[in-house]
N, C-alpha and C. Protein backbone atom coordinates (compact mmCIF):
# COMPACT_ATOMS: atom_id res chain seq x y z
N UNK A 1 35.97 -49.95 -28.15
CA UNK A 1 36.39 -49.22 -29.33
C UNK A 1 35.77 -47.83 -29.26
N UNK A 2 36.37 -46.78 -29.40
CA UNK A 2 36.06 -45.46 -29.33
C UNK A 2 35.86 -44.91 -30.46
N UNK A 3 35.70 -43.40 -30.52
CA UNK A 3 34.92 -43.15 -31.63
C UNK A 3 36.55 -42.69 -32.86
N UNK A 4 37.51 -42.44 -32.33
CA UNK A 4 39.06 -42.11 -33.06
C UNK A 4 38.79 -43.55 -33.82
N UNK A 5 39.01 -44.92 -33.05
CA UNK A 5 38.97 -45.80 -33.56
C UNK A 5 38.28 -46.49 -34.56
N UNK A 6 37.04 -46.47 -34.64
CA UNK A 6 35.83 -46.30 -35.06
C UNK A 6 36.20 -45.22 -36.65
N UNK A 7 36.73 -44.06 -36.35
CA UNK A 7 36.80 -43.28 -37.42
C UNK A 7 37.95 -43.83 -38.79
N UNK A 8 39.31 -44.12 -37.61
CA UNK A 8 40.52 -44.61 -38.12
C UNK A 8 40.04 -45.94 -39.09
N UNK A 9 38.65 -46.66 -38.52
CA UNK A 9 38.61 -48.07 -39.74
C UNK A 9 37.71 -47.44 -40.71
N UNK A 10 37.12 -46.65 -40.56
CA UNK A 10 36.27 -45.59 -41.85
C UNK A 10 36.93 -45.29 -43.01
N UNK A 11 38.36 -44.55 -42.31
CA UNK A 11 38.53 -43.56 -43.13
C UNK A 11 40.72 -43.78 -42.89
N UNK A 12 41.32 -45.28 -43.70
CA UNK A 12 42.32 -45.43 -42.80
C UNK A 12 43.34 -44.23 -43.01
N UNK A 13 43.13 -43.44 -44.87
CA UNK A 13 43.94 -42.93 -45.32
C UNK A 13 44.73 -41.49 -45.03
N UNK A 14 43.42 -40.98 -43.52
CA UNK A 14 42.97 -39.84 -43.32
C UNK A 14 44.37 -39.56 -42.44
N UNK A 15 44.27 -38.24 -42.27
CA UNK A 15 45.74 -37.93 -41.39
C UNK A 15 45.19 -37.24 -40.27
N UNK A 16 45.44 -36.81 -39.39
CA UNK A 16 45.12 -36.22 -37.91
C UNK A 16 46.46 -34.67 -38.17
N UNK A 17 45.58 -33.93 -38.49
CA UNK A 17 46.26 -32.42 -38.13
C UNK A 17 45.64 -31.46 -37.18
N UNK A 18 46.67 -31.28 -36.29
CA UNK A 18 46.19 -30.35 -35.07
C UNK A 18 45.59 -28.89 -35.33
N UNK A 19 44.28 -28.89 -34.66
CA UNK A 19 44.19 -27.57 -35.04
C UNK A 19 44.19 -26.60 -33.75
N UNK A 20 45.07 -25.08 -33.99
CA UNK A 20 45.52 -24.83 -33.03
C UNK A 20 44.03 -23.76 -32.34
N UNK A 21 43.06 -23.85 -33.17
CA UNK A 21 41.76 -23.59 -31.74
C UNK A 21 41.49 -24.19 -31.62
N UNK A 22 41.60 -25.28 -30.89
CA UNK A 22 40.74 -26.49 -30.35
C UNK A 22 42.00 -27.08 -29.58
N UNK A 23 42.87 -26.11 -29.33
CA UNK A 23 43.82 -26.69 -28.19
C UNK A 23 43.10 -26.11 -26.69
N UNK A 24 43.17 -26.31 -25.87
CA UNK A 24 42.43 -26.56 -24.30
C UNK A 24 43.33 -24.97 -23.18
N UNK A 25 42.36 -24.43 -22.96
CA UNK A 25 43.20 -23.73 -22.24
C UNK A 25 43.04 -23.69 -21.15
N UNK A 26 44.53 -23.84 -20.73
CA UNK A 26 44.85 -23.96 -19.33
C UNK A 26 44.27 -22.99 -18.07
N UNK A 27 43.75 -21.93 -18.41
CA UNK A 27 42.63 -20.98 -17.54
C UNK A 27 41.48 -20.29 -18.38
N UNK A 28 40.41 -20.15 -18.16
CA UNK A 28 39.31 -19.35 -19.03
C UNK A 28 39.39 -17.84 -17.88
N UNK A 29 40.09 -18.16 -17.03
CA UNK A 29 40.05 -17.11 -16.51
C UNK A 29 40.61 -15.89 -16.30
N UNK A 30 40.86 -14.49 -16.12
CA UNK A 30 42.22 -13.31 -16.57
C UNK A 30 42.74 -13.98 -15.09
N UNK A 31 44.28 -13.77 -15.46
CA UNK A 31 45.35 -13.35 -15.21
C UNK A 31 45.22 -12.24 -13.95
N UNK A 32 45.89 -12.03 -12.95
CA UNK A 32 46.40 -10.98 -12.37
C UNK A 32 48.13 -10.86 -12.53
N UNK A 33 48.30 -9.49 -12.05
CA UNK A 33 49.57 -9.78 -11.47
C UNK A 33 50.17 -9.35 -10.02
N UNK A 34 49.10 -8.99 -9.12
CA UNK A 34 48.74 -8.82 -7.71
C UNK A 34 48.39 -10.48 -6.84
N UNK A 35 48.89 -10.70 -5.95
CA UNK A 35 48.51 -12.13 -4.99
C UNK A 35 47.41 -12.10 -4.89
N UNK A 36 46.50 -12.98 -4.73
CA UNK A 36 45.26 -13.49 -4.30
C UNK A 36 45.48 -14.00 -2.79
N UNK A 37 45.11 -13.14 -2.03
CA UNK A 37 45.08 -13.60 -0.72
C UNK A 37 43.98 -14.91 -0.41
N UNK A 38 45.03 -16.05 0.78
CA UNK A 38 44.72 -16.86 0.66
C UNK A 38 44.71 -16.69 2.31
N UNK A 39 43.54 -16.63 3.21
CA UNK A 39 43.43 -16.49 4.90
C UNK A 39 42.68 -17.97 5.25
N UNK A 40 43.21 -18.02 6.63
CA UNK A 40 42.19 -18.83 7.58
C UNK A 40 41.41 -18.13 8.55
N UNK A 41 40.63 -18.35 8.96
CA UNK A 41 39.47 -17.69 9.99
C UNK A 41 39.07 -19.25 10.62
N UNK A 42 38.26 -18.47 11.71
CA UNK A 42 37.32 -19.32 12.48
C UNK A 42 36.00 -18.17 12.58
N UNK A 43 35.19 -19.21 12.06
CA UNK A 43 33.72 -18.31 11.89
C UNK A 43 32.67 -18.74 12.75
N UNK A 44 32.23 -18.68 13.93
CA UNK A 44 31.61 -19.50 14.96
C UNK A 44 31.68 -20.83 15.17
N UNK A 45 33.25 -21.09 15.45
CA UNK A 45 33.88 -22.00 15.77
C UNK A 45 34.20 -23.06 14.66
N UNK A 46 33.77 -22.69 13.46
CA UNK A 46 33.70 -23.32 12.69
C UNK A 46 34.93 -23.14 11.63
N UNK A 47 36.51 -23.76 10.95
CA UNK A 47 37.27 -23.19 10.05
C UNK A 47 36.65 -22.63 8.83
N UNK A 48 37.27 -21.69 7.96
CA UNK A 48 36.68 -21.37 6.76
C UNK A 48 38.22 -20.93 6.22
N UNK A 49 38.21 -21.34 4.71
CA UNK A 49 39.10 -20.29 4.06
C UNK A 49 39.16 -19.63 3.20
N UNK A 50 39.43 -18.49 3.28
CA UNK A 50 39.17 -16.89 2.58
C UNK A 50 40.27 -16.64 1.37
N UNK A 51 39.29 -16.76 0.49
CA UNK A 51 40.02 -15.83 -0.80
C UNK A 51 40.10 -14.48 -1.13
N UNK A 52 40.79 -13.40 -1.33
CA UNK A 52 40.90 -12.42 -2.16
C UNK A 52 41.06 -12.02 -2.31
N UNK A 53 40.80 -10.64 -3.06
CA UNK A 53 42.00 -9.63 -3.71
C UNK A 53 42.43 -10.03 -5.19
N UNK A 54 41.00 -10.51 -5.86
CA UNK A 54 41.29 -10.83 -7.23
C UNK A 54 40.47 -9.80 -7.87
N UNK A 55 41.37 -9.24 -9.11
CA UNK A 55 40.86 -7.98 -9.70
C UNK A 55 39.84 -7.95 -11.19
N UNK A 56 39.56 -9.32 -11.34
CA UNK A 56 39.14 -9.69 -12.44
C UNK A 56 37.23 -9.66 -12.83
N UNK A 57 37.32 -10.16 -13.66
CA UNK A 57 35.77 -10.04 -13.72
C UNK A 57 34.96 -11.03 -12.43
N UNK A 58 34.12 -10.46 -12.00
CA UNK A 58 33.35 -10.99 -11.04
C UNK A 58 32.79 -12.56 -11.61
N UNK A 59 32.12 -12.94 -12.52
CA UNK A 59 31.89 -13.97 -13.42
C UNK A 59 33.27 -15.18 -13.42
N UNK A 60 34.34 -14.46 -13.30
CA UNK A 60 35.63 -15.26 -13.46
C UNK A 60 36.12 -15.55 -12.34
N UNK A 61 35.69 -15.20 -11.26
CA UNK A 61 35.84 -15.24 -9.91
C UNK A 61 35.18 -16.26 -9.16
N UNK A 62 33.53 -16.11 -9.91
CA UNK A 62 32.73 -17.29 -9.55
C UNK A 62 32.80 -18.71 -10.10
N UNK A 63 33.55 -18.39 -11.36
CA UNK A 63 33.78 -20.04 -11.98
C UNK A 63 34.89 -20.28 -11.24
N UNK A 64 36.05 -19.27 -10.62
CA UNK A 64 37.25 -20.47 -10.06
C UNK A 64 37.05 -20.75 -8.79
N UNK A 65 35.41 -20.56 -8.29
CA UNK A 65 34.56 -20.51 -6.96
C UNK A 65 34.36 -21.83 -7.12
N UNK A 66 33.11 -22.29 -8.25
CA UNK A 66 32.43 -23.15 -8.60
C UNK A 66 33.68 -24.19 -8.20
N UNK A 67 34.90 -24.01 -9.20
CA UNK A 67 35.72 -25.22 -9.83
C UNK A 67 36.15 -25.63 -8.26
N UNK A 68 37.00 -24.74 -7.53
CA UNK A 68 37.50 -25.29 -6.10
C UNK A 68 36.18 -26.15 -5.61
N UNK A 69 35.43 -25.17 -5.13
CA UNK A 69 34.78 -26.55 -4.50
C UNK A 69 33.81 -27.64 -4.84
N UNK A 70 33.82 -28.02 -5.93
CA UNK A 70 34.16 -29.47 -6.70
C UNK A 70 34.50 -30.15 -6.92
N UNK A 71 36.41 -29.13 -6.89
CA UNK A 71 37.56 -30.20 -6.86
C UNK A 71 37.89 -31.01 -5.07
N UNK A 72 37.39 -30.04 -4.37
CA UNK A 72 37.53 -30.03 -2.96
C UNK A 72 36.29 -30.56 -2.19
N UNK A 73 35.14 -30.72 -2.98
CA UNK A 73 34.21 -32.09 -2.50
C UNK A 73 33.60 -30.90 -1.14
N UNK A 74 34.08 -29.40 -1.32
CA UNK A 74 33.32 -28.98 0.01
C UNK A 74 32.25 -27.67 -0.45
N UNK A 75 31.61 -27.09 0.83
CA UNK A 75 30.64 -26.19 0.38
C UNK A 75 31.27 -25.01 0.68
N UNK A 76 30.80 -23.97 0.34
CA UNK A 76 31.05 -22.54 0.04
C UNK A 76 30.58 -21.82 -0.45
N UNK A 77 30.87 -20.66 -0.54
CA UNK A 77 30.26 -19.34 -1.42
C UNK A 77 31.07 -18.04 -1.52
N UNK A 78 30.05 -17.19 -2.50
CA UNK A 78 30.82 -16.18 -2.96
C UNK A 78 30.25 -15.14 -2.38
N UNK A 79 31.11 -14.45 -1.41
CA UNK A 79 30.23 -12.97 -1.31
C UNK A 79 30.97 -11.56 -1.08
N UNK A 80 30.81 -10.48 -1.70
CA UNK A 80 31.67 -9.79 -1.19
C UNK A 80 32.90 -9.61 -1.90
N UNK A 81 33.09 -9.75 -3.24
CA UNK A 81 34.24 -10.28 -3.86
C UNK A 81 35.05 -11.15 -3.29
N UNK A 82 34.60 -12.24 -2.29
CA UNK A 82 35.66 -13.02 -1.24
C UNK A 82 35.60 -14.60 -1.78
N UNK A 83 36.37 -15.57 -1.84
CA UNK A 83 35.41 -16.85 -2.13
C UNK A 83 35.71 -17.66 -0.70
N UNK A 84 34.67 -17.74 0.10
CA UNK A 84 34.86 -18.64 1.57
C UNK A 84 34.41 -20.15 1.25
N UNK A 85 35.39 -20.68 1.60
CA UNK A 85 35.24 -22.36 1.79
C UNK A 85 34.83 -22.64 2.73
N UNK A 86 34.10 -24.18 3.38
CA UNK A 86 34.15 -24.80 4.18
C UNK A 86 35.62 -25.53 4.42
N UNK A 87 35.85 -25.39 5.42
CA UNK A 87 37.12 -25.89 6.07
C UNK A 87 38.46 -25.22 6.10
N UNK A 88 39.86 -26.09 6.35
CA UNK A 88 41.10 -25.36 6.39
C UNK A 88 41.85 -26.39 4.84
N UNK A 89 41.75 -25.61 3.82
CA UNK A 89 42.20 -25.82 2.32
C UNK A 89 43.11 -25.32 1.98
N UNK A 90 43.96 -24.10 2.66
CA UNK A 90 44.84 -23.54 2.23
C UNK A 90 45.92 -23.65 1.45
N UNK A 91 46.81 -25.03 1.86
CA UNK A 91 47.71 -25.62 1.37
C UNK A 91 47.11 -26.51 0.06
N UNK A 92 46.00 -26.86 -0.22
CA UNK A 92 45.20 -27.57 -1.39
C UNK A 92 44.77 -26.55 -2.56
N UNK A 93 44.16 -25.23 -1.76
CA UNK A 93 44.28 -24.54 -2.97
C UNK A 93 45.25 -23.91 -3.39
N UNK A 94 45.94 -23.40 -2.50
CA UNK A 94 47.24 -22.60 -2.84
C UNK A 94 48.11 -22.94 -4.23
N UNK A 95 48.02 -24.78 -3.97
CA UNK A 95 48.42 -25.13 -5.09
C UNK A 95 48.24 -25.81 -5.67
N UNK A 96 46.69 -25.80 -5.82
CA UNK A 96 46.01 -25.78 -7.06
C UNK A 96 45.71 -24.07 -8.45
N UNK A 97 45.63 -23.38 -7.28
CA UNK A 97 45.70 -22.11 -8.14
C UNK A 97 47.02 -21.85 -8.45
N UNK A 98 47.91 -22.19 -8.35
CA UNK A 98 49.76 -22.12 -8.64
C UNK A 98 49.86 -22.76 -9.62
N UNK A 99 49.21 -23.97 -9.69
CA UNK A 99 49.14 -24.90 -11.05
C UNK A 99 48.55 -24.29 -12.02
N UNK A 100 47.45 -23.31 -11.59
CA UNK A 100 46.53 -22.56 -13.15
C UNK A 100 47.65 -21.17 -13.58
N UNK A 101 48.71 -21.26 -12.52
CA UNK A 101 49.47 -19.86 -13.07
C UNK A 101 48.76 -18.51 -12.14
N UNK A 102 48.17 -18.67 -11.07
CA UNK A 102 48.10 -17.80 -10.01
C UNK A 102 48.93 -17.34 -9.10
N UNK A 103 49.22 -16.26 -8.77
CA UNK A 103 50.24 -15.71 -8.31
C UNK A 103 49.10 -15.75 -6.24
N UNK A 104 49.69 -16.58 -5.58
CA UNK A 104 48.93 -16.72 -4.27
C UNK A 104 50.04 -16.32 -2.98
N UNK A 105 49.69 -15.42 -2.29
CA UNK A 105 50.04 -15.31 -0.59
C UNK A 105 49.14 -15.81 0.15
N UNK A 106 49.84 -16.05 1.26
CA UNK A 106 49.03 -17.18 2.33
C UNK A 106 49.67 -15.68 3.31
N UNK A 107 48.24 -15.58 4.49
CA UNK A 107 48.32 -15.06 5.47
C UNK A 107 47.57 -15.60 6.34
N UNK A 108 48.77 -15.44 7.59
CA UNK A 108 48.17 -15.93 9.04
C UNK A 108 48.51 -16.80 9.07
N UNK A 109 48.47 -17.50 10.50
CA UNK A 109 48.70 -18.89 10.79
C UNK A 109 49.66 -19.77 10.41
């Protein structure tokens, strides 16, 4: 039993009205309307893949840093305004950031 449930035997008479700040948004992050370059490299033999060309706040850059590789279980970092992954993700993030409403080109390979 959860806590809705829990509330609903409290209080049965009560009604549920949406309130429209506390709806979820689909990016905390700005918008471009320029591609986010999306590259592969080999970095001493090793794959990596390269983000960028995002014009936004640096801060907003690093949370959709953080979020990829979390969602992607791999390591990376930010440097350079660039975000480099471990491995070849291209096709995983591409569209995953397509899903947040990112406008993405893929170059190379």
């Amino acid at each position: 039993m959860d806590l809705k449930d829990q509330l609903k035997n409290l209080f049965p008479d009560h009604v549920e009205v949406p309130d429209e700040n506390l709806k979820e948004k689909e990016s905390d992050v700005w918008m471009q309307d320029d591609p986010i370059i999306c590259k592969y490299e080999k970095r001493k033999g090793k794959p990596v893949t390269i983000l960028e060309g995002y014009t936004g706040a640096t801060n907003d850059f690093k949370k959709l840093a953080k979020e990829l590789k979390s969602k992607l279980s791999v390591g990376g970092s930010f440097k350079d305004d660039k975000i480099i992954i471990q491995g070849d993700y291209r096709d995983k993030i591409m569209s995953m950031l397509k899903d947040k409403g990112f406008n993405v080109k893929r170059v190379g390979g």
